[in-house]
C-alpha atoms as a PDB file:
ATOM      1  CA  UNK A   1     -11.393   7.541 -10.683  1.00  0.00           C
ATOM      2  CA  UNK A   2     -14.288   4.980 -10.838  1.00  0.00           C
ATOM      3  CA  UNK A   3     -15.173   5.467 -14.209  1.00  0.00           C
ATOM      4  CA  UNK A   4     -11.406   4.132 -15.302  1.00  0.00           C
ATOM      5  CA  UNK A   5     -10.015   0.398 -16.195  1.00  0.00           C
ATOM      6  CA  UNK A   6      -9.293  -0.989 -12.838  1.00  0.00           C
ATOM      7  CA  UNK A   7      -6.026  -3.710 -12.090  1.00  0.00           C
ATOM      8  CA  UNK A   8      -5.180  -6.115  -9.525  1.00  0.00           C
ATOM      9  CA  UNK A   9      -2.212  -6.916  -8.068  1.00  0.00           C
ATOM     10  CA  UNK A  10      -1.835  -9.576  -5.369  1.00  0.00           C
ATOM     11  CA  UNK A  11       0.824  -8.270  -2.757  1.00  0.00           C
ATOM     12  CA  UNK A  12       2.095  -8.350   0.750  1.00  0.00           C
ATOM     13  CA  UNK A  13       1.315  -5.820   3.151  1.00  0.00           C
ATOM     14  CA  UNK A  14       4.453  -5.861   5.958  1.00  0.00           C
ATOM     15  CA  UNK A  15       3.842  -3.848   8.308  1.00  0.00           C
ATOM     16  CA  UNK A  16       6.552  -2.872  10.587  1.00  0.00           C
ATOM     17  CA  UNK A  17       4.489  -3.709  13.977  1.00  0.00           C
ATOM     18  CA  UNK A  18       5.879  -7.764  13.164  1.00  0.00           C
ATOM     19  CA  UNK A  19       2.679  -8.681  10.778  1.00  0.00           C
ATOM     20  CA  UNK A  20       1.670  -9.336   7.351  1.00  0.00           C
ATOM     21  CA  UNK A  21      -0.865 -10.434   5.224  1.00  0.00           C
ATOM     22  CA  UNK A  22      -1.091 -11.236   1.592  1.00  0.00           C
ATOM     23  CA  UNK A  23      -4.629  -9.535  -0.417  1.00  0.00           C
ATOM     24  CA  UNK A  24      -5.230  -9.248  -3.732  1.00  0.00           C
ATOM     25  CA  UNK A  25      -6.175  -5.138  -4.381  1.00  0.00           C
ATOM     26  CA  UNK A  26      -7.623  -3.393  -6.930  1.00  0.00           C
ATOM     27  CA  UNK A  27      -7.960  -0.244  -8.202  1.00  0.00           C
ATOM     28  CA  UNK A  28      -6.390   2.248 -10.779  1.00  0.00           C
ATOM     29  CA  UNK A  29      -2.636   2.379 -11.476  1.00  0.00           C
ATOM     30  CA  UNK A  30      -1.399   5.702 -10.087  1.00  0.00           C
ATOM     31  CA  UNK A  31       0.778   6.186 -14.045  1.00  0.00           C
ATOM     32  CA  UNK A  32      -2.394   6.048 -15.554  1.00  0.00           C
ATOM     33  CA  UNK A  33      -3.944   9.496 -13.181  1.00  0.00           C
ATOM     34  CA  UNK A  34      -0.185  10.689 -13.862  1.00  0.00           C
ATOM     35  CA  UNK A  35      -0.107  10.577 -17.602  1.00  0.00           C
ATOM     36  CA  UNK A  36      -3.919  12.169 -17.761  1.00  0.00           C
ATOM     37  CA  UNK A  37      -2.384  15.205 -15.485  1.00  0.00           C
ATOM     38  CA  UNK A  38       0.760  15.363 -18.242  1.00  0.00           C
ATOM     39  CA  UNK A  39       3.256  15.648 -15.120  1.00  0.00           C
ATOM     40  CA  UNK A  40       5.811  18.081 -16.206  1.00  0.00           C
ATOM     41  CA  UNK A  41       9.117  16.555 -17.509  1.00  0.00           C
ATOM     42  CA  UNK A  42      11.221  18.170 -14.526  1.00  0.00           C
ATOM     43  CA  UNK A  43       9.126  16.229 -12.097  1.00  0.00           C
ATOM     44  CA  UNK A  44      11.079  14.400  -9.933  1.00  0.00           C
ATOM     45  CA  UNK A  45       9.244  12.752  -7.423  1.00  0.00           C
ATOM     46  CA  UNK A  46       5.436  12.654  -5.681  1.00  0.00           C
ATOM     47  CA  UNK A  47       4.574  12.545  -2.247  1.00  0.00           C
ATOM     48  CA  UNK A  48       1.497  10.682  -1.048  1.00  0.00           C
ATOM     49  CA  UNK A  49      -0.569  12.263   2.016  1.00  0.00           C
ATOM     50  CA  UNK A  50      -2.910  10.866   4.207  1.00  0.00           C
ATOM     51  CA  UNK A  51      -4.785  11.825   6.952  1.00  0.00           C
ATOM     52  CA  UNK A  52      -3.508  13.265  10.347  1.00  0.00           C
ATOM     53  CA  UNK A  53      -0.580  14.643   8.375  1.00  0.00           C
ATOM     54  CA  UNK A  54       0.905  11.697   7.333  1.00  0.00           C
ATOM     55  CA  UNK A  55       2.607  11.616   3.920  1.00  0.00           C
ATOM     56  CA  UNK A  56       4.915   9.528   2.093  1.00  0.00           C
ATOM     57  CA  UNK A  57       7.960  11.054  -0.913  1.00  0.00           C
ATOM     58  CA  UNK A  58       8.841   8.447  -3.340  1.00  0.00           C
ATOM     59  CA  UNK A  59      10.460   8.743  -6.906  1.00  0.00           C
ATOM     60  CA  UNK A  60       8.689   8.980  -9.838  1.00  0.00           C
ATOM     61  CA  UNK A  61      10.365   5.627 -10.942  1.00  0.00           C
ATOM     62  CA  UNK A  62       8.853   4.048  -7.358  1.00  0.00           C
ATOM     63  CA  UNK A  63       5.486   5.460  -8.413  1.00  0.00           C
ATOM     64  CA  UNK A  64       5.826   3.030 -11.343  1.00  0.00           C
ATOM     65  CA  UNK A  65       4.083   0.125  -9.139  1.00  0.00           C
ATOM     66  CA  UNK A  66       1.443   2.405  -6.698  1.00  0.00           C
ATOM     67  CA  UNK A  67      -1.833   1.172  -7.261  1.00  0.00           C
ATOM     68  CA  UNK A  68      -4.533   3.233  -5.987  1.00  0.00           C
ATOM     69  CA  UNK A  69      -6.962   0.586  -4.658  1.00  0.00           C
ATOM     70  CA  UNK A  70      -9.966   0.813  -4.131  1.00  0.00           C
ATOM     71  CA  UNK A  71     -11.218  -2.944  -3.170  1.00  0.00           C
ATOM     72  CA  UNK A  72      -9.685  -5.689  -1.506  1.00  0.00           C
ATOM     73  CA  UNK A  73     -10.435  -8.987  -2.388  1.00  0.00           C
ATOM     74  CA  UNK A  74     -14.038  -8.447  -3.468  1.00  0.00           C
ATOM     75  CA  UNK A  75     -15.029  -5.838  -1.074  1.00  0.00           C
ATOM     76  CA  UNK A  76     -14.571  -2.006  -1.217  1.00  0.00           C
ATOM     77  CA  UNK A  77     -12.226  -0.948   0.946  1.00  0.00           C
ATOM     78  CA  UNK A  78     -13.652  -0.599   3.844  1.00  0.00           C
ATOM     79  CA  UNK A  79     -12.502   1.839   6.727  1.00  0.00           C
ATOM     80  CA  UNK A  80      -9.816   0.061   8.237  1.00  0.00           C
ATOM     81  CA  UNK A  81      -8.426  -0.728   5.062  1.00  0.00           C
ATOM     82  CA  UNK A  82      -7.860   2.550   4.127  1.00  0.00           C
ATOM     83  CA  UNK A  83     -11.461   3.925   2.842  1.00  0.00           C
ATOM     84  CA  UNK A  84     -11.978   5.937   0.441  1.00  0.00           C
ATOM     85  CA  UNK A  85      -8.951   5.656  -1.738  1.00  0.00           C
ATOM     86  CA  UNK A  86      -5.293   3.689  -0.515  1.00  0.00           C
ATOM     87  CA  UNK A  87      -2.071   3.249  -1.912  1.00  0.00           C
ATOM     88  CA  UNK A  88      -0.607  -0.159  -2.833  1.00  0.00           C
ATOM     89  CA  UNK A  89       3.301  -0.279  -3.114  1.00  0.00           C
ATOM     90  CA  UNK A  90       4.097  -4.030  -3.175  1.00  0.00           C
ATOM     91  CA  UNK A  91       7.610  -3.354  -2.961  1.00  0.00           C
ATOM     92  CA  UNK A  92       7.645  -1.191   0.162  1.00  0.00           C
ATOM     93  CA  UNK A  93       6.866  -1.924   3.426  1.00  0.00           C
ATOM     94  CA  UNK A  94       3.413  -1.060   4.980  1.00  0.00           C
ATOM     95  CA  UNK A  95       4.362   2.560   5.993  1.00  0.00           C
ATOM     96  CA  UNK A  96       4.283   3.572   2.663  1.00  0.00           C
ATOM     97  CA  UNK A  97       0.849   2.533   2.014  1.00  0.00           C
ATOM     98  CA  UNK A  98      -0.506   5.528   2.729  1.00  0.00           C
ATOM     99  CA  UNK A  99      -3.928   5.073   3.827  1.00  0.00           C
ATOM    100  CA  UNK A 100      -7.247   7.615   3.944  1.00  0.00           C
ATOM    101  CA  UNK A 101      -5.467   9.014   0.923  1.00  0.00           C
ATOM    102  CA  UNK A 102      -6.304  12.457   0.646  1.00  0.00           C
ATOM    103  CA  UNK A 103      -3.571  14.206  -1.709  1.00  0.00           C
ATOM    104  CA  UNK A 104      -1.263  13.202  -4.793  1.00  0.00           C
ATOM    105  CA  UNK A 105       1.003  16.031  -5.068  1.00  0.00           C
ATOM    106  CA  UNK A 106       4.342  15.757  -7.863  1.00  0.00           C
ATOM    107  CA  UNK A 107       7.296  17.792  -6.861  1.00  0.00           C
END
């Protein structure tokens, strides 16, 4: 994941306990991992998990936008942001930002 071109894309996180911040992230466009793994064509959707059993379904059309960042500003991500790997939706609200990622699965 490293080792590929890296993007940034300057969003709001809005998170649904009444805050939000605006970052610029970067990392690697999740379409880019998708089109190396040549999803199947009846693929409908992916579903992001995180630690402690969190996950989050989206479309494949929403997965369009997911960055999979891996610095913030000019700093890796550091644990509370989501260490090793987390997933920027800019038009979603925070709960979809899957932290911690651990999985990509395509259903």
């Amino acid at each position: 994941l490293l080792a590929l071109s890296t993007f940034e894309v300057t969003a709001t996180l809005d998170c649904t306990g009444g805050w939000y911040t605006v970052q610029t992230w970067r990392g690697v466009p999740l379409v880019e991992l998708l089109a190396r793994a040549q999803v199947r064509p009846e693929a409908i959707g992916i579903i992001l998990r995180g630690v402690a059993d969190y996950s989050a379904p989206l479309t494949l059309a929403q997965a369009q936008e997911i960055l999979l960042a891996t610095h913030v500003g000019e700093e890796a991500l550091n644990h509370v942001h989501g260490f090793p790997l987390r997933a920027v939706i800019p038009s979603r609200r925070g709960w979809h930002w899957v932290k911690w990622l651990t999985e990509i699965e395509v259903i």
